[in-house]
PDB file of N, CA and C in Angstrom:
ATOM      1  N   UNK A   1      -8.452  93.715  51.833  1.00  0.00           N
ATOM      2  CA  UNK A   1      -9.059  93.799  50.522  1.00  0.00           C
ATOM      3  C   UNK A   1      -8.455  92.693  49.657  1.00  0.00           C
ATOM      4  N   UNK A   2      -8.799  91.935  48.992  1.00  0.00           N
ATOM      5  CA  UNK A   2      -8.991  91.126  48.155  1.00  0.00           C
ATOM      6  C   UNK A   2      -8.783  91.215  47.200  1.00  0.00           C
ATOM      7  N   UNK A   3      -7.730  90.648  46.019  1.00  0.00           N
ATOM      8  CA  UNK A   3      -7.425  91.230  44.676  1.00  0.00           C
ATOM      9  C   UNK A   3      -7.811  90.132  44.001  1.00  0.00           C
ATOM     10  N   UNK A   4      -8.900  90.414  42.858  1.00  0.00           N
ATOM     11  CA  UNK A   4      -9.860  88.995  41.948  1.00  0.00           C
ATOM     12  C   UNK A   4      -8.380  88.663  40.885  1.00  0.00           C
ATOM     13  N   UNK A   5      -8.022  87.875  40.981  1.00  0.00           N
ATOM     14  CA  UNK A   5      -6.994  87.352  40.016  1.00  0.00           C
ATOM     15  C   UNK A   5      -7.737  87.107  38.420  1.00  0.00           C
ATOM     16  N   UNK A   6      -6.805  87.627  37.392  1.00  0.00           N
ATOM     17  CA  UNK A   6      -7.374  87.535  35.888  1.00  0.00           C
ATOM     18  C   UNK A   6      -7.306  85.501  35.596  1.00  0.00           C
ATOM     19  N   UNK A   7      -7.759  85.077  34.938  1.00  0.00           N
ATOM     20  CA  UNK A   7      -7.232  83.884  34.764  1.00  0.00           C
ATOM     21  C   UNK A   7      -6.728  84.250  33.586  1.00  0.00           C
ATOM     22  N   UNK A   8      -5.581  83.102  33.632  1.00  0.00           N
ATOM     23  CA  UNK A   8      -4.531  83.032  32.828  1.00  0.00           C
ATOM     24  C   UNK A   8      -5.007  82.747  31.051  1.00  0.00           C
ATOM     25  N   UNK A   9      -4.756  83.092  29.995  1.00  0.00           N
ATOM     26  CA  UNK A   9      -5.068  82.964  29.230  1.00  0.00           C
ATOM     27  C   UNK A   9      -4.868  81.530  28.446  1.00  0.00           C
ATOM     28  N   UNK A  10      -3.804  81.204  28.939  1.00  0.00           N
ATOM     29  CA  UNK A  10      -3.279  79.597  28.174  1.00  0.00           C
ATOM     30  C   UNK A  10      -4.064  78.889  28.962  1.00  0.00           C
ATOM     31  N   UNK A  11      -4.732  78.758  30.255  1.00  0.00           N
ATOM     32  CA  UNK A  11      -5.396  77.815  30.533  1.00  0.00           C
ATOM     33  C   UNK A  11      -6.791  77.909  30.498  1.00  0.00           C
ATOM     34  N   UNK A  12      -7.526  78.839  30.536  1.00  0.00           N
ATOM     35  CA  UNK A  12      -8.636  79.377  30.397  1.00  0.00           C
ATOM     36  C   UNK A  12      -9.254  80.350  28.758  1.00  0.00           C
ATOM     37  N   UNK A  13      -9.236  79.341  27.680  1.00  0.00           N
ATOM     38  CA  UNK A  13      -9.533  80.189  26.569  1.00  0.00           C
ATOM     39  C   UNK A  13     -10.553  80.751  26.850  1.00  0.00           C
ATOM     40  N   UNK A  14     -12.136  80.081  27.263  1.00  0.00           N
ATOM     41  CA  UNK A  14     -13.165  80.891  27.407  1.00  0.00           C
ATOM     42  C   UNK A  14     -13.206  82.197  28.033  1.00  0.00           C
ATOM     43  N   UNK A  15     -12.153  82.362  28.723  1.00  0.00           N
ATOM     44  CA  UNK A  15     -12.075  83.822  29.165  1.00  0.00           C
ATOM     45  C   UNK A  15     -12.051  84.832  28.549  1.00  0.00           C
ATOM     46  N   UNK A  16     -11.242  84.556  27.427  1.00  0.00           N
ATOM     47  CA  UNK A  16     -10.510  84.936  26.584  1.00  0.00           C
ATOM     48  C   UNK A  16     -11.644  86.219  25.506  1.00  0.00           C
ATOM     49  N   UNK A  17     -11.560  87.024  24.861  1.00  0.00           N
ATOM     50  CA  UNK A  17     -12.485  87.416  23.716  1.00  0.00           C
ATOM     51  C   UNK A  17     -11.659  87.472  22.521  1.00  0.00           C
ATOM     52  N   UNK A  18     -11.893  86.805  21.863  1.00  0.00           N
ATOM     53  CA  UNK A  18     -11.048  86.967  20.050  1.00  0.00           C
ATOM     54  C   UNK A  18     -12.035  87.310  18.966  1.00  0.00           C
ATOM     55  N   UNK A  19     -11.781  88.680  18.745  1.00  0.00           N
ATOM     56  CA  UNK A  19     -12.607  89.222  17.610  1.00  0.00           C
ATOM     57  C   UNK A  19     -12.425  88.381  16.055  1.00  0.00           C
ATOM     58  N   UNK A  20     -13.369  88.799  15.720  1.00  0.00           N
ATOM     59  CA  UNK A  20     -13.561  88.056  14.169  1.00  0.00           C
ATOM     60  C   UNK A  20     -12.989  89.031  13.151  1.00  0.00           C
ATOM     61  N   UNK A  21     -12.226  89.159  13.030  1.00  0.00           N
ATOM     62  CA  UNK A  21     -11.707  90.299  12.259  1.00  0.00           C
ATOM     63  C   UNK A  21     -11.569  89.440  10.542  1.00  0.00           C
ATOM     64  N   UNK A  22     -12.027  88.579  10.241  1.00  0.00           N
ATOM     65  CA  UNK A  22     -12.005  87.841   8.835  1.00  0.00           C
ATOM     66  C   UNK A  22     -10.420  88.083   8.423  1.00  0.00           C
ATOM     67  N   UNK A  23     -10.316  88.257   6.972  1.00  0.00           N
ATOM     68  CA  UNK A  23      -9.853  88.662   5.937  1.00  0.00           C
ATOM     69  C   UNK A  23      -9.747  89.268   5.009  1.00  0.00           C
ATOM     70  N   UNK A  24      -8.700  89.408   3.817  1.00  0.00           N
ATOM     71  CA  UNK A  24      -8.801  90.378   2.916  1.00  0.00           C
ATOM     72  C   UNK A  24      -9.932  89.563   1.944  1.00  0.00           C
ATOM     73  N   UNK A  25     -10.210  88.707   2.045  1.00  0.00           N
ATOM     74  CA  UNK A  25     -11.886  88.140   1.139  1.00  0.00           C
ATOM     75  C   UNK A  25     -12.786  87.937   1.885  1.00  0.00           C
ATOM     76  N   UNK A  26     -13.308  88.251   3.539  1.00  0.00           N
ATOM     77  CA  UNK A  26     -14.746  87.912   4.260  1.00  0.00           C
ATOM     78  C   UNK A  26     -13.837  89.051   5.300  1.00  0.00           C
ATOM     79  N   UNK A  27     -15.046  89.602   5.351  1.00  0.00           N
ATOM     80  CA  UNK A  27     -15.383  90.387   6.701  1.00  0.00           C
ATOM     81  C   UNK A  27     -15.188  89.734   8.218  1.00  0.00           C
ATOM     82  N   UNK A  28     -15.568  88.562   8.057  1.00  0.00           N
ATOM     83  CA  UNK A  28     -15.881  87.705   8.940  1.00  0.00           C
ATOM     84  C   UNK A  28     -15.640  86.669   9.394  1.00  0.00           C
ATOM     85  N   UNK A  29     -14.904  85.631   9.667  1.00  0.00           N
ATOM     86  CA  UNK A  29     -14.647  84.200   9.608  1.00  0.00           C
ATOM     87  C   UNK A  29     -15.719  83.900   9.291  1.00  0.00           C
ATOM     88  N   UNK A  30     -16.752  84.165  10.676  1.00  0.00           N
ATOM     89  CA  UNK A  30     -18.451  83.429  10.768  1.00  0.00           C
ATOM     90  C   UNK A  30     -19.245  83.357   9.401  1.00  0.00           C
ATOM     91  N   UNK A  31     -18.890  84.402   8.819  1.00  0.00           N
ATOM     92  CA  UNK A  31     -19.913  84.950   7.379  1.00  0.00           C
ATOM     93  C   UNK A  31     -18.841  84.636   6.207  1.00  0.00           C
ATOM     94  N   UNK A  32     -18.247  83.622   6.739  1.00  0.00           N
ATOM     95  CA  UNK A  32     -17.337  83.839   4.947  1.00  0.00           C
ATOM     96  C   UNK A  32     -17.878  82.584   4.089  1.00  0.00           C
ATOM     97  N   UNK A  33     -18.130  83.220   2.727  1.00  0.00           N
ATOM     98  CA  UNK A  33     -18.493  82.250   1.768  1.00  0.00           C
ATOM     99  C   UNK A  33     -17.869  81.428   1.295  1.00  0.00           C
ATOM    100  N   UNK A  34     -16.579  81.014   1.783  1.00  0.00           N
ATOM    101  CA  UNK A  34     -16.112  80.114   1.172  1.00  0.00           C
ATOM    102  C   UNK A  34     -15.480  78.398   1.867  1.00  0.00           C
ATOM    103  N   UNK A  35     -15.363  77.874   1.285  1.00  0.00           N
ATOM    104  CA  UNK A  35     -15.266  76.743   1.419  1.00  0.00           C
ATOM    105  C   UNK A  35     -14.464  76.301   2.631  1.00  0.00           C
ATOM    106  N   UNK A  36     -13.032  76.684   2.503  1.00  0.00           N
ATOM    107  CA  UNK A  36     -12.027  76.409   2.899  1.00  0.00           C
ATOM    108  C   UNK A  36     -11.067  77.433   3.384  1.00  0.00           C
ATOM    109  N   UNK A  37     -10.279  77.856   4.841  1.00  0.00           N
ATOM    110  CA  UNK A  37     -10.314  79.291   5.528  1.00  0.00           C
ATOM    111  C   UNK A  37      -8.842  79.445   4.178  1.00  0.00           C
ATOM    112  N   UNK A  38      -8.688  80.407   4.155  1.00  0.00           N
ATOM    113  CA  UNK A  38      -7.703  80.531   3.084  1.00  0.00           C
ATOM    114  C   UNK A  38      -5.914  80.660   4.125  1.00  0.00           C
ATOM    115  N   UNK A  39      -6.209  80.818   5.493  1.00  0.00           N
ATOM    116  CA  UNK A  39      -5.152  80.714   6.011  1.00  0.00           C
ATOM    117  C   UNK A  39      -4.910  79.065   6.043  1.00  0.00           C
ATOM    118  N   UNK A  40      -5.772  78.261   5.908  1.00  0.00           N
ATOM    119  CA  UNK A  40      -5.332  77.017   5.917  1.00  0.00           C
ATOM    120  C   UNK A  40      -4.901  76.649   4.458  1.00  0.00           C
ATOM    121  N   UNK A  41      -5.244  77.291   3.315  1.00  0.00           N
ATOM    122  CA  UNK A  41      -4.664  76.936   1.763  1.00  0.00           C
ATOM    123  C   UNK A  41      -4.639  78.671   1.091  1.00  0.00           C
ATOM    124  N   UNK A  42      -3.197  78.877   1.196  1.00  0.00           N
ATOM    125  CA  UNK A  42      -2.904  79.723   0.308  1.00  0.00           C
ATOM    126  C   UNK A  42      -2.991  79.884  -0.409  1.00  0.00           C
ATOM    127  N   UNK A  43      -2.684  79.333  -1.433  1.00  0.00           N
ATOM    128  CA  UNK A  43      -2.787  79.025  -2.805  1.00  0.00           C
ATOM    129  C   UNK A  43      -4.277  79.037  -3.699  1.00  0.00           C
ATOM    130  N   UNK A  44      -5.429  78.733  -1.980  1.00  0.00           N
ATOM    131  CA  UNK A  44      -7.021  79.042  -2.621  1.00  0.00           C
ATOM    132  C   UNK A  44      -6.960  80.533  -2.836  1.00  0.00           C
ATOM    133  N   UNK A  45      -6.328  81.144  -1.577  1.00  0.00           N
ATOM    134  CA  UNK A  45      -6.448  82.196  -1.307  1.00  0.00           C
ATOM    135  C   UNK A  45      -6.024  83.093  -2.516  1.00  0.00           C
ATOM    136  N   UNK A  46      -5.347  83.062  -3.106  1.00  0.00           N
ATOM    137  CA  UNK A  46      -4.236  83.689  -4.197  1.00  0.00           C
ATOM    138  C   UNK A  46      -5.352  83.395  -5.126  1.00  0.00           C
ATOM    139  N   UNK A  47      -5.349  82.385  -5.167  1.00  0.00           N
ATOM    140  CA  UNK A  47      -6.581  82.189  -7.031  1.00  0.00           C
ATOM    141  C   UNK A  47      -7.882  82.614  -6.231  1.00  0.00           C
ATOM    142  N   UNK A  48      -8.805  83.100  -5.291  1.00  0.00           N
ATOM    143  CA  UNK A  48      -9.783  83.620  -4.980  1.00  0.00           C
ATOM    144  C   UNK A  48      -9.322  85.398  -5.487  1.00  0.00           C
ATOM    145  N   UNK A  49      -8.234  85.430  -4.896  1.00  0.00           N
ATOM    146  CA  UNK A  49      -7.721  86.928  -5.141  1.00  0.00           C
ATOM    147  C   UNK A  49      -7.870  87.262  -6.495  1.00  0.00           C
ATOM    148  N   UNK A  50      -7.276  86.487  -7.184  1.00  0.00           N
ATOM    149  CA  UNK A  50      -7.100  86.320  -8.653  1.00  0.00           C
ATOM    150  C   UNK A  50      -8.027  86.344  -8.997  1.00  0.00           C
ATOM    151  N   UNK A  51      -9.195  85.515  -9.338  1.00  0.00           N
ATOM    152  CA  UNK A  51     -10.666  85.588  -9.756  1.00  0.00           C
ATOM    153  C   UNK A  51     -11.260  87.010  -9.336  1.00  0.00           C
ATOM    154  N   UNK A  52     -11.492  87.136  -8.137  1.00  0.00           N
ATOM    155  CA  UNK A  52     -11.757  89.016  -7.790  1.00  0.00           C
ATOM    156  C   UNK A  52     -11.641  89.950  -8.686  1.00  0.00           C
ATOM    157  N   UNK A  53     -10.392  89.887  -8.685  1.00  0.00           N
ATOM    158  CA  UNK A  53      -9.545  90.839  -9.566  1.00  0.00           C
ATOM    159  C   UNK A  53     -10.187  90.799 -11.070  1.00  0.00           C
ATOM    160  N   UNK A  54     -10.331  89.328 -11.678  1.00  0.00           N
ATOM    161  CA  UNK A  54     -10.394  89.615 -12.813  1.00  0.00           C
ATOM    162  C   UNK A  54     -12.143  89.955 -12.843  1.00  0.00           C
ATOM    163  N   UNK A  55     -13.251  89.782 -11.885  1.00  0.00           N
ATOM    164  CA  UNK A  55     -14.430  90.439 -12.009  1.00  0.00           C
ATOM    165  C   UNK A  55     -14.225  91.532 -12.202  1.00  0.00           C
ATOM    166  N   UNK A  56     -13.687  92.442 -11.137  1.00  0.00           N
ATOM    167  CA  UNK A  56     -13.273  93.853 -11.043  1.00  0.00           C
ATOM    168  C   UNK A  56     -13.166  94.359 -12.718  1.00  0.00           C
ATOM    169  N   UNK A  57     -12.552  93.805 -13.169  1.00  0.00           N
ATOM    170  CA  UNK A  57     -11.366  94.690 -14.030  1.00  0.00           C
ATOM    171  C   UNK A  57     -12.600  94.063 -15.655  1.00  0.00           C
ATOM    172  N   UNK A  58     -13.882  92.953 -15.270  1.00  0.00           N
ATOM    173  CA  UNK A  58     -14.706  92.877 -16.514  1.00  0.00           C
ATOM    174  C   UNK A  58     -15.545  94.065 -15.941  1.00  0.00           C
ATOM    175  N   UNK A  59     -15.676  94.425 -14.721  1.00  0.00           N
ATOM    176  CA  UNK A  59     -16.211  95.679 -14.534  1.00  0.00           C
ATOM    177  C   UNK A  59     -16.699  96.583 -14.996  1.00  0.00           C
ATOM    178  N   UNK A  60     -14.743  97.008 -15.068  1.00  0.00           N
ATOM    179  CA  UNK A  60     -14.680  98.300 -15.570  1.00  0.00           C
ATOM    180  C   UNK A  60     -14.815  98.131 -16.946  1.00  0.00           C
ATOM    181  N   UNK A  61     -14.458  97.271 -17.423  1.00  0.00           N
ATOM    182  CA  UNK A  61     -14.940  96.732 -19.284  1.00  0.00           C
ATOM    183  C   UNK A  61     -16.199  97.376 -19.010  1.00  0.00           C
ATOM    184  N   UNK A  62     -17.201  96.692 -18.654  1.00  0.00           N
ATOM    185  CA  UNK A  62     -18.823  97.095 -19.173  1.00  0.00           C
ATOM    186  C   UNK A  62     -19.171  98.506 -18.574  1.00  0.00           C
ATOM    187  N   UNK A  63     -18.190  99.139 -17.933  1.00  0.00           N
ATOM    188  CA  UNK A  63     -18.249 100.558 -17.839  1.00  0.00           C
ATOM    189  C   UNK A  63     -17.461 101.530 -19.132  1.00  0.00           C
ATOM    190  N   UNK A  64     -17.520 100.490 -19.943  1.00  0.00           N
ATOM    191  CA  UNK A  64     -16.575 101.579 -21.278  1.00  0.00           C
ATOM    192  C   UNK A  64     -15.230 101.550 -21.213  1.00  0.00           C
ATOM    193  N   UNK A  65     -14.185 101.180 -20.244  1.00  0.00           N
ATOM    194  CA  UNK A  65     -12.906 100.984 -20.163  1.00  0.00           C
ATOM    195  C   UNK A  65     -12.467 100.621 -20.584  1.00  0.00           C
ATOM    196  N   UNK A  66     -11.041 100.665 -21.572  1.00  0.00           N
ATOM    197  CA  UNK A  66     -10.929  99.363 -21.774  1.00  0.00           C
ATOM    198  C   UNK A  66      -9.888  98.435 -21.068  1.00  0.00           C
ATOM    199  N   UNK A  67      -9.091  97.579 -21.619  1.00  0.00           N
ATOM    200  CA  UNK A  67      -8.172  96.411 -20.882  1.00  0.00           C
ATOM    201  C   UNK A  67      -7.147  97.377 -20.285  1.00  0.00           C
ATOM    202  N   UNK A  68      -6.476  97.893 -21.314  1.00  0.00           N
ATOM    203  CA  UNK A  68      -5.149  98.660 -21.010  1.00  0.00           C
ATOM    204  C   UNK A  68      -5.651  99.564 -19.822  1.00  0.00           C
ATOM    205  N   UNK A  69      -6.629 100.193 -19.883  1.00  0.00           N
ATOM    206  CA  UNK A  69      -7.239 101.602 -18.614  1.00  0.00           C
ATOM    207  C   UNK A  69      -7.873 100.757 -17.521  1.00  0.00           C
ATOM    208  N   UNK A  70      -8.399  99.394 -17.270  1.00  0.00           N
ATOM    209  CA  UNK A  70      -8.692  99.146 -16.218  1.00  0.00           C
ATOM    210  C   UNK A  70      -7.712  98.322 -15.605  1.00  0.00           C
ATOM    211  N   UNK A  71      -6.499  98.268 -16.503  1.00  0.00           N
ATOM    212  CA  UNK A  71      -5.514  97.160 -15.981  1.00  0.00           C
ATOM    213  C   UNK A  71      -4.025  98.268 -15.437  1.00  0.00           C
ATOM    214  N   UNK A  72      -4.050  99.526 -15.920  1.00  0.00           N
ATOM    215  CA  UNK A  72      -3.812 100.808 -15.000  1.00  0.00           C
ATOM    216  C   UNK A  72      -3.857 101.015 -13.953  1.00  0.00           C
ATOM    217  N   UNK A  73      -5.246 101.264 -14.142  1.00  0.00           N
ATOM    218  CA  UNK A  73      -5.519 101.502 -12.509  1.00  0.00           C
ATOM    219  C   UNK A  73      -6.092 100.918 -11.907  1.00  0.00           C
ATOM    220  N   UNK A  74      -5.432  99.497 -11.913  1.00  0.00           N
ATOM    221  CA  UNK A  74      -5.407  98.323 -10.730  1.00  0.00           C
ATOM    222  C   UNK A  74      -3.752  98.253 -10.202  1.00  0.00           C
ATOM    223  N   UNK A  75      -2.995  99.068 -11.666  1.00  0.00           N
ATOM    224  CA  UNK A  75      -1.820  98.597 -11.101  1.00  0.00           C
ATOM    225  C   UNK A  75      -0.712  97.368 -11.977  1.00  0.00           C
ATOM    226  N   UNK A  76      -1.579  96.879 -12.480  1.00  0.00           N
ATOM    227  CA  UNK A  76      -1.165  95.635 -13.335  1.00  0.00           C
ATOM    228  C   UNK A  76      -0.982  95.632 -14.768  1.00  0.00           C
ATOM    229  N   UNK A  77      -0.276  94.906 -15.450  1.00  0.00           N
ATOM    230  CA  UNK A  77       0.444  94.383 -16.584  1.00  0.00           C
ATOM    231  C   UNK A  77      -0.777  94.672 -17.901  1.00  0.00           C
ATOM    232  N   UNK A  78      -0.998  95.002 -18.538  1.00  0.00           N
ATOM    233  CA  UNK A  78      -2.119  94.042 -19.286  1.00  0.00           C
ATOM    234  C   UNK A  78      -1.855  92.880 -19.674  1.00  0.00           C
ATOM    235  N   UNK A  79      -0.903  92.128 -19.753  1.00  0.00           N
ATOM    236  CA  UNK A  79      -0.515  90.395 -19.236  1.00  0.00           C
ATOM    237  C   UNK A  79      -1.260  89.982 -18.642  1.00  0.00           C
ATOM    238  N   UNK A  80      -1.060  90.666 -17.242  1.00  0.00           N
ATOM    239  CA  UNK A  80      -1.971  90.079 -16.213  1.00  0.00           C
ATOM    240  C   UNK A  80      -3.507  90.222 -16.051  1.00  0.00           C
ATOM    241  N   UNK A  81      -3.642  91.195 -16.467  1.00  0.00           N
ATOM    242  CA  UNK A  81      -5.054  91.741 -16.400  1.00  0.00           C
ATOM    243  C   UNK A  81      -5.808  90.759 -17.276  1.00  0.00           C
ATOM    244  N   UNK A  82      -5.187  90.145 -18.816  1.00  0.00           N
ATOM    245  CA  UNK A  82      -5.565  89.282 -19.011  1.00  0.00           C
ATOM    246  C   UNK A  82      -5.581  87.698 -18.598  1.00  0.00           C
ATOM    247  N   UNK A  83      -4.986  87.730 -17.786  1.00  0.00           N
ATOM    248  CA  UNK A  83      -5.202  86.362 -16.876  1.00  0.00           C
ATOM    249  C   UNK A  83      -6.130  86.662 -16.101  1.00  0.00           C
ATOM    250  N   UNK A  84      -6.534  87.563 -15.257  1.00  0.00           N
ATOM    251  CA  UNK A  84      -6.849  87.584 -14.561  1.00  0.00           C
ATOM    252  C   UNK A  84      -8.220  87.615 -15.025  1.00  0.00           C
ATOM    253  N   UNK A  85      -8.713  88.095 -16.084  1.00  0.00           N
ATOM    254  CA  UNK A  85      -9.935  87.706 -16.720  1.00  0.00           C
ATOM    255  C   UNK A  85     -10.561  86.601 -16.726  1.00  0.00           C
ATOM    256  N   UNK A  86      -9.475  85.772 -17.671  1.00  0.00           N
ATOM    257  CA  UNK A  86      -9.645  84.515 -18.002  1.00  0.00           C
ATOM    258  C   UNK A  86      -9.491  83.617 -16.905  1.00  0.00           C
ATOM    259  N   UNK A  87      -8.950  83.809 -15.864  1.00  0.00           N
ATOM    260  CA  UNK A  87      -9.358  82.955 -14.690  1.00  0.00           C
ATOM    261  C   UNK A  87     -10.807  83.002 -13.985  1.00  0.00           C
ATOM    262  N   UNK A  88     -11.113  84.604 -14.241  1.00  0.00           N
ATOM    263  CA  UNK A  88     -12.535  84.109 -13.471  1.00  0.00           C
ATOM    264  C   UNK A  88     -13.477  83.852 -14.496  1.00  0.00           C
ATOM    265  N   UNK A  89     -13.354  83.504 -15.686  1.00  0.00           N
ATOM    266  CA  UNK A  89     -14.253  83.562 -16.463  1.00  0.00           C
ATOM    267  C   UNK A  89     -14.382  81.662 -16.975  1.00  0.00           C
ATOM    268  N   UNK A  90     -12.792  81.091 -16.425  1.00  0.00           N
ATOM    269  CA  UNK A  90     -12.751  79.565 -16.257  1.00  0.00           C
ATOM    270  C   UNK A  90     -13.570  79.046 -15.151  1.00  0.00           C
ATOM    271  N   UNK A  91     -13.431  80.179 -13.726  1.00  0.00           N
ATOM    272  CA  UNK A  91     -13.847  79.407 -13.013  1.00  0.00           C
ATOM    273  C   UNK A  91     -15.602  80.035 -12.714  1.00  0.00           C
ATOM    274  N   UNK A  92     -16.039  80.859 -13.162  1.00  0.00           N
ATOM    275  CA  UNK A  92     -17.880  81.031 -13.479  1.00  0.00           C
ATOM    276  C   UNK A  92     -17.569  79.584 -14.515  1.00  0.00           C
ATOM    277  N   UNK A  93     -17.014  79.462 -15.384  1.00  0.00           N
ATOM    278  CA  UNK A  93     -17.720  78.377 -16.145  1.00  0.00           C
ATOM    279  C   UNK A  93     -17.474  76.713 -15.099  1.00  0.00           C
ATOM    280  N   UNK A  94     -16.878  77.222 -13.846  1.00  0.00           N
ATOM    281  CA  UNK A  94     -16.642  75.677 -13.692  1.00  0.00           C
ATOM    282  C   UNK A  94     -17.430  75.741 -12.631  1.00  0.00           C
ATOM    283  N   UNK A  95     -18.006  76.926 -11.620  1.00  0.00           N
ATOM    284  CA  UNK A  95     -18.476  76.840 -10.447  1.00  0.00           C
ATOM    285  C   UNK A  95     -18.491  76.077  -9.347  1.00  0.00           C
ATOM    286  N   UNK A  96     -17.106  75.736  -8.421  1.00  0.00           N
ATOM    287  CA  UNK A  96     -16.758  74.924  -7.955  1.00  0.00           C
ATOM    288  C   UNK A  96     -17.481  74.994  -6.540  1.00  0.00           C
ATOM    289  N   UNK A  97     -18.560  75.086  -6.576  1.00  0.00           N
ATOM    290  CA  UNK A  97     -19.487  75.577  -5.460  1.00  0.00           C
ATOM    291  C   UNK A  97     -19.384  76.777  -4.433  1.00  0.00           C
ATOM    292  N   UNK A  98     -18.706  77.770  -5.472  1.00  0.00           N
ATOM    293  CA  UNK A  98     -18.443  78.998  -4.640  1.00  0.00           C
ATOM    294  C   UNK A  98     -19.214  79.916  -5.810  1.00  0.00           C
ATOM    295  N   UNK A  99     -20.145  80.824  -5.259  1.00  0.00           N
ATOM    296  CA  UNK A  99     -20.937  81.696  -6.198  1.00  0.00           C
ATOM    297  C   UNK A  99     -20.052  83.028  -6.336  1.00  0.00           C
ATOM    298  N   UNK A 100     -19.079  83.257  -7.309  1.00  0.00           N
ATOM    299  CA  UNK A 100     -18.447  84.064  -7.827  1.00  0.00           C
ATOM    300  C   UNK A 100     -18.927  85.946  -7.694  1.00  0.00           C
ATOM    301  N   UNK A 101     -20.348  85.589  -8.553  1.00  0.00           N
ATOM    302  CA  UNK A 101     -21.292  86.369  -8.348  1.00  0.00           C
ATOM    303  C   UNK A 101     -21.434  87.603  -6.818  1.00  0.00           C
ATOM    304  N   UNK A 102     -21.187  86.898  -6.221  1.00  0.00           N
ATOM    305  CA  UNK A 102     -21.488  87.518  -4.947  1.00  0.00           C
ATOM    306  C   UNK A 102     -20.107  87.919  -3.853  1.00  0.00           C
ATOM    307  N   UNK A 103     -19.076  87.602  -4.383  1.00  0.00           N
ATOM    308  CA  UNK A 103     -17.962  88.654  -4.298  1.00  0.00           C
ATOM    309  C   UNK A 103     -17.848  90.242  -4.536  1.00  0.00           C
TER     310      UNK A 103
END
């Protein structure tokens, strides 16, 4: 009897299956909207986070909340909560070819 040998993984990637498991901003590698993978620039990654956040939290504004209660229960400063506004509200006004919107 005959034993089918696995091929080795370092020499044979196609063998291989690597799920797409994305990130904490895309579901998906394949489907992610953005520009640039954020494991290759941190720092996008952090100010994408940042912008998020501050949609979130105009959110809960137009749900009647206000700063101090949606900046609660996110967890955060109202310091921050106000940055975090005003960052995404710099970068809708600058639209650096990423549609904000659809986060």
């Amino acid at each position: 009897m005959e034993e089918e040998l696995s091929p080795d993984p370092d020499e044979a990637p196609r063998y291989n299956q690597y799920p797409d498991t994305g990130c904490e901003l895309a579901g998906a590698c394949l489907n992610c909207p953005y520009p640039l993978c954020h494991y290759d620039d941190p720092a996008l990654a952090r100010r994408l986070r940042n912008i998020i956040m501050g949609k979130r939290l105009l959110y809960q504004l137009k749900r009647g909340r206000t700063l101090v209660e949606a900046a609660a229960a996110k967890g955060l400063t109202l310091r921050t909560a106000e940055r975090r506004v005003a960052e995404y509200r710099e970068a809708k006004e600058k639209q650096r070819g990423v549609e904000f919107d659809d986060v």
